[in-house]
Protein backbone atom coordinates (compact mmCIF):
# COMPACT_ATOMS: atom_id res chain seq x y z
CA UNK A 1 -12.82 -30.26 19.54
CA UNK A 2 -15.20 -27.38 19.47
CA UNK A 3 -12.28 -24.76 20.13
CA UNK A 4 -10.96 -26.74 16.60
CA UNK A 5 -14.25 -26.45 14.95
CA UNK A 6 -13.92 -22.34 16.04
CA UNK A 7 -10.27 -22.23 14.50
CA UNK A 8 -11.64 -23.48 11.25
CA UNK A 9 -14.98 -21.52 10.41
CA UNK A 10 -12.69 -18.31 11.32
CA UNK A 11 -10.18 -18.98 8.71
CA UNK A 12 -13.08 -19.95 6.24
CA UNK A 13 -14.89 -16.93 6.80
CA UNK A 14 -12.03 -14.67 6.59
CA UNK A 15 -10.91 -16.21 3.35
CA UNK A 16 -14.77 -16.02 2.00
CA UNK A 17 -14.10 -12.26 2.52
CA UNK A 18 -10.91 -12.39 0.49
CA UNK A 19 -12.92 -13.62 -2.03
CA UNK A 20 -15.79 -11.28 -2.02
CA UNK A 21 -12.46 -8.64 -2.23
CA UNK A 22 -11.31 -10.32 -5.36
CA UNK A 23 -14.54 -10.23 -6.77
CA UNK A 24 -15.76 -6.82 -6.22
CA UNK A 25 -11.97 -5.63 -7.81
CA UNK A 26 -12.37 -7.51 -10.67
CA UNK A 27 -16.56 -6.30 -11.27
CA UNK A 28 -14.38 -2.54 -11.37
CA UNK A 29 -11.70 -3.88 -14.28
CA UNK A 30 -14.66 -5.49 -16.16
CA UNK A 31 -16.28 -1.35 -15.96
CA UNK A 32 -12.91 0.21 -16.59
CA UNK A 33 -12.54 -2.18 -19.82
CA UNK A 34 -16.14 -1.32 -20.71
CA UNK A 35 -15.21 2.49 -20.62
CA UNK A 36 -12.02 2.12 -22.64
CA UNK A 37 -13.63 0.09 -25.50
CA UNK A 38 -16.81 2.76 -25.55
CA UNK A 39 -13.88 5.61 -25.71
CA UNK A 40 -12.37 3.52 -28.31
CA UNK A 41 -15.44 3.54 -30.50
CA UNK A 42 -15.78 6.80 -29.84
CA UNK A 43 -12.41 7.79 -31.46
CA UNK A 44 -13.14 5.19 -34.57
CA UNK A 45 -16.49 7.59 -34.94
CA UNK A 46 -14.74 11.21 -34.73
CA UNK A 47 -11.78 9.99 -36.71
CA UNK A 48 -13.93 8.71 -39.74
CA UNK A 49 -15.86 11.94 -39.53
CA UNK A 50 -12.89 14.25 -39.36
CA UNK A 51 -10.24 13.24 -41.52
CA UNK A 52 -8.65 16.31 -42.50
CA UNK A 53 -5.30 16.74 -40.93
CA UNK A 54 -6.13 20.00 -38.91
CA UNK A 55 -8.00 18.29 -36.47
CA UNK A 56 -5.23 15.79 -35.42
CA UNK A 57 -3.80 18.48 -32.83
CA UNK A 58 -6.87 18.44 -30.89
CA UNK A 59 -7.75 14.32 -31.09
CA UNK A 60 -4.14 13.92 -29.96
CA UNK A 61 -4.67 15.81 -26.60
CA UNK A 62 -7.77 13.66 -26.18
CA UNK A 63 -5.48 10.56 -26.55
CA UNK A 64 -3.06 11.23 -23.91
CA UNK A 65 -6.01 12.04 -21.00
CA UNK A 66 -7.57 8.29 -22.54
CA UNK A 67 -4.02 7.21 -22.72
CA UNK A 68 -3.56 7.74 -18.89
CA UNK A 69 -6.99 5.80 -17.90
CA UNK A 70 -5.61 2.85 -20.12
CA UNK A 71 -1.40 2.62 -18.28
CA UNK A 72 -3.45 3.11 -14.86
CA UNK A 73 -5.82 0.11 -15.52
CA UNK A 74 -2.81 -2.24 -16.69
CA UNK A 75 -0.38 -1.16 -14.17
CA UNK A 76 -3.44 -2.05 -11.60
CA UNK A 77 -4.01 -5.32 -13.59
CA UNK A 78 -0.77 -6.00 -13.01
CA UNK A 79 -0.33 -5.25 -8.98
CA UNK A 80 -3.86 -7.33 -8.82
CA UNK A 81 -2.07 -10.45 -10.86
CA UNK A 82 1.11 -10.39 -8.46
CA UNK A 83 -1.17 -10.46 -5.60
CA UNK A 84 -3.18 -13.59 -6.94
CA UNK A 85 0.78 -14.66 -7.53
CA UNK A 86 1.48 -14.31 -3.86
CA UNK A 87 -1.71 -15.93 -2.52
CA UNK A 88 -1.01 -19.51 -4.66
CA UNK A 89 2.62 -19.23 -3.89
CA UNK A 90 1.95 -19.13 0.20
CA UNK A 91 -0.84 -21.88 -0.29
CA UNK A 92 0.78 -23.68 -2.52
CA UNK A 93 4.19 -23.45 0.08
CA UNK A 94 2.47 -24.38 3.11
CA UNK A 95 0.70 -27.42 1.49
CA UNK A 96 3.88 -29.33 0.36
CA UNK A 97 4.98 -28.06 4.08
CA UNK A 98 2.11 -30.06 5.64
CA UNK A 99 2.30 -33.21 2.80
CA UNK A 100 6.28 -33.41 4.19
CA UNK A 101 5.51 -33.09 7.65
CA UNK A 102 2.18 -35.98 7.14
CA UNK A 103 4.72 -38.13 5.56
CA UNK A 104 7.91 -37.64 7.48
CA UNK A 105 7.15 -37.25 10.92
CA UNK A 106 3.23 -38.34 11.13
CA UNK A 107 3.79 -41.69 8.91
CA UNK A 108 0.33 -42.56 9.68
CA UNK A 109 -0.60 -44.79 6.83
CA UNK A 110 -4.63 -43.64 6.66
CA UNK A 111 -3.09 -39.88 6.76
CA UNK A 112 -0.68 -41.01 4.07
CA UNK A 113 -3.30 -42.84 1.61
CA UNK A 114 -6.15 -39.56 1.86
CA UNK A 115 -3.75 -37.05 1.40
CA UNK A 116 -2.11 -38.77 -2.26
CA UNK A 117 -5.73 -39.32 -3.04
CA UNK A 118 -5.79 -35.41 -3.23
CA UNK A 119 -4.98 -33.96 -6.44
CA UNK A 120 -1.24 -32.12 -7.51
CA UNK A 121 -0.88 -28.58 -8.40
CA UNK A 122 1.36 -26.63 -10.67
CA UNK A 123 4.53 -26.46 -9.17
CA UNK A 124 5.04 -22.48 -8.02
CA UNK A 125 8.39 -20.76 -9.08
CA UNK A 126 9.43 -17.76 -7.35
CA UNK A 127 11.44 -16.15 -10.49
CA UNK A 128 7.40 -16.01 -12.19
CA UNK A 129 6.14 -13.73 -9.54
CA UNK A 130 3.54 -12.14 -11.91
CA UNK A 131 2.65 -15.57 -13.51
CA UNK A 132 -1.56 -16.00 -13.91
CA UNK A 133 -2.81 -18.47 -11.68
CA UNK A 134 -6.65 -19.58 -11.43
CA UNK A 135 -8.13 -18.25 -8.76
CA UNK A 136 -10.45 -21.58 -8.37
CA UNK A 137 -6.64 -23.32 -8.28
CA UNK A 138 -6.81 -21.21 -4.61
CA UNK A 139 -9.87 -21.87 -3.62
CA UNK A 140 -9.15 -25.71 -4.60
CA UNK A 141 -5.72 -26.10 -2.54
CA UNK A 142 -6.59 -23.36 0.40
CA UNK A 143 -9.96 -26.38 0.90
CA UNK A 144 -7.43 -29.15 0.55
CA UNK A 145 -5.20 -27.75 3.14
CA UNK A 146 -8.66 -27.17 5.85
CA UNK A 147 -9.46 -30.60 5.16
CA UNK A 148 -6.03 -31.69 5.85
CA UNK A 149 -5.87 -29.79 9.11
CA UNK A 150 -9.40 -31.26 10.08
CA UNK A 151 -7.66 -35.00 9.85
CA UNK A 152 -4.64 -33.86 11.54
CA UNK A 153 -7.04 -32.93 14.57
CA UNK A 154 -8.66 -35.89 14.25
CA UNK A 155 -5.58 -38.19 14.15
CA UNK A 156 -4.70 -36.05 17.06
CA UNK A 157 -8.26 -37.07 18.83
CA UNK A 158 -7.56 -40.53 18.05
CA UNK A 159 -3.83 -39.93 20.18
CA UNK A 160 -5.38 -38.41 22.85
CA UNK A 161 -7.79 -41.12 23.41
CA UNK A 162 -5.28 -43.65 23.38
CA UNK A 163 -3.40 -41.90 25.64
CA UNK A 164 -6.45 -41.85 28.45
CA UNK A 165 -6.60 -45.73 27.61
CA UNK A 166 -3.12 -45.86 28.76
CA UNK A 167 -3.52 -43.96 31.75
CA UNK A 168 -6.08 -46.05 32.59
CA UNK A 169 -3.90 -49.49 32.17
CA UNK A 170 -1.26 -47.38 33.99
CA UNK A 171 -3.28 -47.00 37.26
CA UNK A 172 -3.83 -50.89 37.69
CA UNK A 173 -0.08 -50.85 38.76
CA UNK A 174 1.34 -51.40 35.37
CA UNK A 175 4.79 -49.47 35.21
CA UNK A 176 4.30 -47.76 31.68
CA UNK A 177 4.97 -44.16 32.66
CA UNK A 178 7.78 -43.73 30.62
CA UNK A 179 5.43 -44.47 27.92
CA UNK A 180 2.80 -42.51 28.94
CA UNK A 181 5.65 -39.55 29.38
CA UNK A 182 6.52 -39.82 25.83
CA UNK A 183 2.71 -40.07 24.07
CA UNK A 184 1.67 -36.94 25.84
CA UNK A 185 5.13 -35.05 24.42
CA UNK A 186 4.13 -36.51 20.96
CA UNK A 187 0.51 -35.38 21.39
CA UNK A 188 1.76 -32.28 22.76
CA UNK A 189 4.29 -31.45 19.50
CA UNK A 190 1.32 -32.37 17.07
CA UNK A 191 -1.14 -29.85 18.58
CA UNK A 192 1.38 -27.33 18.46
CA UNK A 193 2.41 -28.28 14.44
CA UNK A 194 -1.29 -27.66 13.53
CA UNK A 195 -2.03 -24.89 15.63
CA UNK A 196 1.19 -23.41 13.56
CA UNK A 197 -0.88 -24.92 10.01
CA UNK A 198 -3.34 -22.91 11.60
CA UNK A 199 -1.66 -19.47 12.22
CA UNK A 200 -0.29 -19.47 8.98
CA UNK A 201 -3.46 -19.34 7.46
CA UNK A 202 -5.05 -16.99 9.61
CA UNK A 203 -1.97 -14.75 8.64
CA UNK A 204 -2.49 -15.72 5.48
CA UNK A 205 -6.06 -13.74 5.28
CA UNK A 206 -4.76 -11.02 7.12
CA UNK A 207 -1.99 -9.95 4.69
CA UNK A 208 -4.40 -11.00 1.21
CA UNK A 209 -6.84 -8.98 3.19
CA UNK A 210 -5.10 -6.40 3.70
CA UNK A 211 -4.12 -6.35 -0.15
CA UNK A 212 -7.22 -6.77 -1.40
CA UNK A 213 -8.89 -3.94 0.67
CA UNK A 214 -6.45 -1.46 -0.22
CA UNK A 215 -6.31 -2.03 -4.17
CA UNK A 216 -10.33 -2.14 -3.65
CA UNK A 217 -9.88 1.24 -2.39
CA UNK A 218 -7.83 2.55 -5.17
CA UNK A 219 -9.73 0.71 -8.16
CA UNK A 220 -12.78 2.38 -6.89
CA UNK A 221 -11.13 6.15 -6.88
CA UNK A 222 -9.89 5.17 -10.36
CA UNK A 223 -13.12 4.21 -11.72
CA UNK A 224 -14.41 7.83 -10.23
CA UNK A 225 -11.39 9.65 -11.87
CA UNK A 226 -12.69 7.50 -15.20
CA UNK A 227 -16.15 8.38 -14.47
CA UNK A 228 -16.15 11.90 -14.04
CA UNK A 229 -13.98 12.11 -17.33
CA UNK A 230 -16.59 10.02 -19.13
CA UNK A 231 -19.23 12.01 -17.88
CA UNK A 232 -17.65 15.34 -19.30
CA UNK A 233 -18.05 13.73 -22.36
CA UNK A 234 -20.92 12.42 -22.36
CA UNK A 235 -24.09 14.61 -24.12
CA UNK A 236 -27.77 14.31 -24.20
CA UNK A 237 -27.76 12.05 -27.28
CA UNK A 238 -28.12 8.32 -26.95
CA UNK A 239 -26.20 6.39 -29.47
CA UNK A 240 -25.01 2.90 -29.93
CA UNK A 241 -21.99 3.49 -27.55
CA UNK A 242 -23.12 2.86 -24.71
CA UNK A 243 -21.27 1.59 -21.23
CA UNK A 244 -22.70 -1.26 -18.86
CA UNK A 245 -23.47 0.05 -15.41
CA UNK A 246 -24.98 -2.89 -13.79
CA UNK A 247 -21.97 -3.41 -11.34
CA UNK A 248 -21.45 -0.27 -10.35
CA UNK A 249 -22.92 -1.03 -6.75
CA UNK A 250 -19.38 -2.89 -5.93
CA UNK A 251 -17.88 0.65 -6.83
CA UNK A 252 -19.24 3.34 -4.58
CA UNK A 253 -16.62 4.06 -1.86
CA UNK A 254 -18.45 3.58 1.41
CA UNK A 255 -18.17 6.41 4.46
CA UNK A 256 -15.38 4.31 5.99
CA UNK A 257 -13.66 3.69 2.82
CA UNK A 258 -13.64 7.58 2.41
CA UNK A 259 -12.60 8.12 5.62
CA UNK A 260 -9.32 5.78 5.46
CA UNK A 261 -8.55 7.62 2.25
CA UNK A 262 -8.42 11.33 3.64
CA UNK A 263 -6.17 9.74 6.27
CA UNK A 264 -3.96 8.46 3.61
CA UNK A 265 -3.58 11.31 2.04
CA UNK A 266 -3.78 14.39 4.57
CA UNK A 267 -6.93 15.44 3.12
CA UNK A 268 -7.43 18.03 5.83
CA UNK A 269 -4.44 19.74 4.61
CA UNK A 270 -5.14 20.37 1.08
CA UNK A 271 -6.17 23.79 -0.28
CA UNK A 272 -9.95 24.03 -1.60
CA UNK A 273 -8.90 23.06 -5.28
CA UNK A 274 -7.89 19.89 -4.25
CA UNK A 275 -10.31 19.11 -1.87
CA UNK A 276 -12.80 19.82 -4.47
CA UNK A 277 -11.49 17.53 -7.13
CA UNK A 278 -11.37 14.46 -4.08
CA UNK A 279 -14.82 15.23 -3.28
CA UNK A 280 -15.70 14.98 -7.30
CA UNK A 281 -13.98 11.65 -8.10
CA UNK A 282 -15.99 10.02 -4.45
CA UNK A 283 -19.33 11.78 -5.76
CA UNK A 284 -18.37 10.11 -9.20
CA UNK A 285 -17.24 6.18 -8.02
CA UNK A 286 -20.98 4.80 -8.70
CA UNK A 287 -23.05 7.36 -11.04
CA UNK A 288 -26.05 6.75 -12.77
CA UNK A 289 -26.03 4.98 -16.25
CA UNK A 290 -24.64 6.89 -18.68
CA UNK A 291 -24.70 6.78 -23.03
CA UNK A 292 -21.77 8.29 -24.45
CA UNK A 293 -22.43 10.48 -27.87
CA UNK A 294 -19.21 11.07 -30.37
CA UNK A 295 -21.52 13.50 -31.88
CA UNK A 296 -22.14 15.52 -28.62
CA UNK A 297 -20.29 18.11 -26.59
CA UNK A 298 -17.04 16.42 -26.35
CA UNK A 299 -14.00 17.68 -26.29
CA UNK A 300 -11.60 18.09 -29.27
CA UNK A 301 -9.59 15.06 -27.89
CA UNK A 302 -9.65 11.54 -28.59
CA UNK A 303 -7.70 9.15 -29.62
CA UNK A 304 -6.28 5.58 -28.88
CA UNK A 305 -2.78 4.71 -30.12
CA UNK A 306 -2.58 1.07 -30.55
CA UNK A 307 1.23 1.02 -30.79
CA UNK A 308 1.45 3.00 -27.15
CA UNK A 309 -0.12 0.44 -25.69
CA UNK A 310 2.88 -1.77 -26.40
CA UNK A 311 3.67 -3.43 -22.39
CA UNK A 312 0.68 -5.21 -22.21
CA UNK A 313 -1.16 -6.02 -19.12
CA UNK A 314 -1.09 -9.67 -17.51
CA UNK A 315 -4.23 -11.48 -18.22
């Protein structure tokens, strides 16, 4: 029972980290929105002060380099939405697996009656594989199916006690060893279903984990790409465009982050100019706060074209 108790904090600690993932992705898209809608004010403020057709050349150029921060963020959005996806449609999967195999194999009726007490979830399609689901729906039916596993080893408990009680009868000279044969290969096929419940989920966390850490790593080297641009445009002026920094902590890429990158990508075997511009988006992926000034030393370039931002990102 305490080997069972083990089994179960480890999956709900892994998954706690899955969350804590999620979480620190999704503080980095609420920055990276922040950003776009302060660069969007900003163009609203240059355009109404330069109207005059010659300066469209130069706001255009402006556009494209915003224009690139906005497709990365909802191309991201998107990868981080089919993820989500993925993580109810395994859940979801191996909870109808375990509800089948409680009420088609098990057919204990006190299994039976909890588990219908439990509440139904949106049936998952696999032709919707970016479809929004709520992450609480996770958390909800990931806790349903650890409660469900705890009753299965219970029930299982209960089998194995019954099956010492036999035993027991059996060495009084009673001739039920057929019986006896046939509990402990029952008892024997139920530990091994839930110890399968079991890997699944720990597999579960090690895939979503693995997910989740590697789009952490990229949303933060976006958000340095986005703030080192920002930060070029930024001048000594304080205005009323200013950007939120309070959760840039979850952004800084860590030494061991860093190092997993420059494995990634070869860093050793770049030339100096690209070296440099890696070490300037890292030294950039948690900066001090910032105010952004139209007014100040920016570039000739800004602009946001609604109609380009025409595939829109999943919510």
């Amino acid at each position: 029972m305490e080997n069972n108790n083990l089994i179960i904090l480890d999956i709900k600690n892994n998954f706690d980290h899955i969350k804590d993932l999620r979480s620190n992705i999704n503080d980095i898209f609420v920055e990276i929105k922040e950003k776009l809608n302060a660069l969007e004010n900003i163009y609203i403020e240059i355009l109404n002060k330069h109207k005059n057709m010659d300066y469209t050349f130069g706001i255009d150029s402006f556009y494209f380099q915003n224009k690139l921060i906005e497709i990365e963020y909802d191309n991201t959005k998107c990868i981080f939405n089919g993820i989500t996806n993925r993580i109810y449609c395994e859940y979801y999967k191996l909870y109808k697996m375990i509800y089948a195999y409680i009420t088609t194999e098990v057919k204990d009726p006190v299994l039976i009656e909890k588990l219908n007490q439990k509440k139904n979830y949106p049936v998952y399609k696999d032709l919707e594989p970016l479809k929004t689901y709520n992450f609480d729906l996770i958390i909800d039916i990931q806790g349903n199916i650890i409660e469900t596993i705890e009753l299965l080893f219970n029930y299982l408990s209960n089998k194995e006690n019954e099956l010492n009680y036999v035993s027991t009868t059996s060495d009084f000279g009673i001739n039920i060893e057929h019986l006896i044969n046939y509990k402990g290969y029952s008892n024997t096929l139920l530990n091994e279903k839930i110890n399968i419940f079991c890997k699944y989920l720990s597999i579960f966390n090690k895939h979503h984990n693995k997910y989740f850490s590697r789009l952490l790593i990229k949303s933060k080297l976006m958000i340095g790409i986005v703030n080192e641009d920002i930060q070029l445009k930024k001048g000594n002026k304080i205005t009323n465009v200013e950007v939120n920094r309070e959760v840039t902590m979850q952004t800084a890429v860590d030494i061991n982050e860093e190092t997993k990158i420059k494995e990634f990508i070869n860093y050793e075997i770049f030339d100096s100019n690209l070296q440099s511009e890696f070490n300037s988006i890292i030294s950039n992926s948690s900066p001090p706060n910032i105010s952004i000034s139209p007014e100040s030393n920016i570039p000739q370039s800004v602009k946001r074209h609604k109609s380009c931002s025409s595939q829109k990102s999943v919510k």
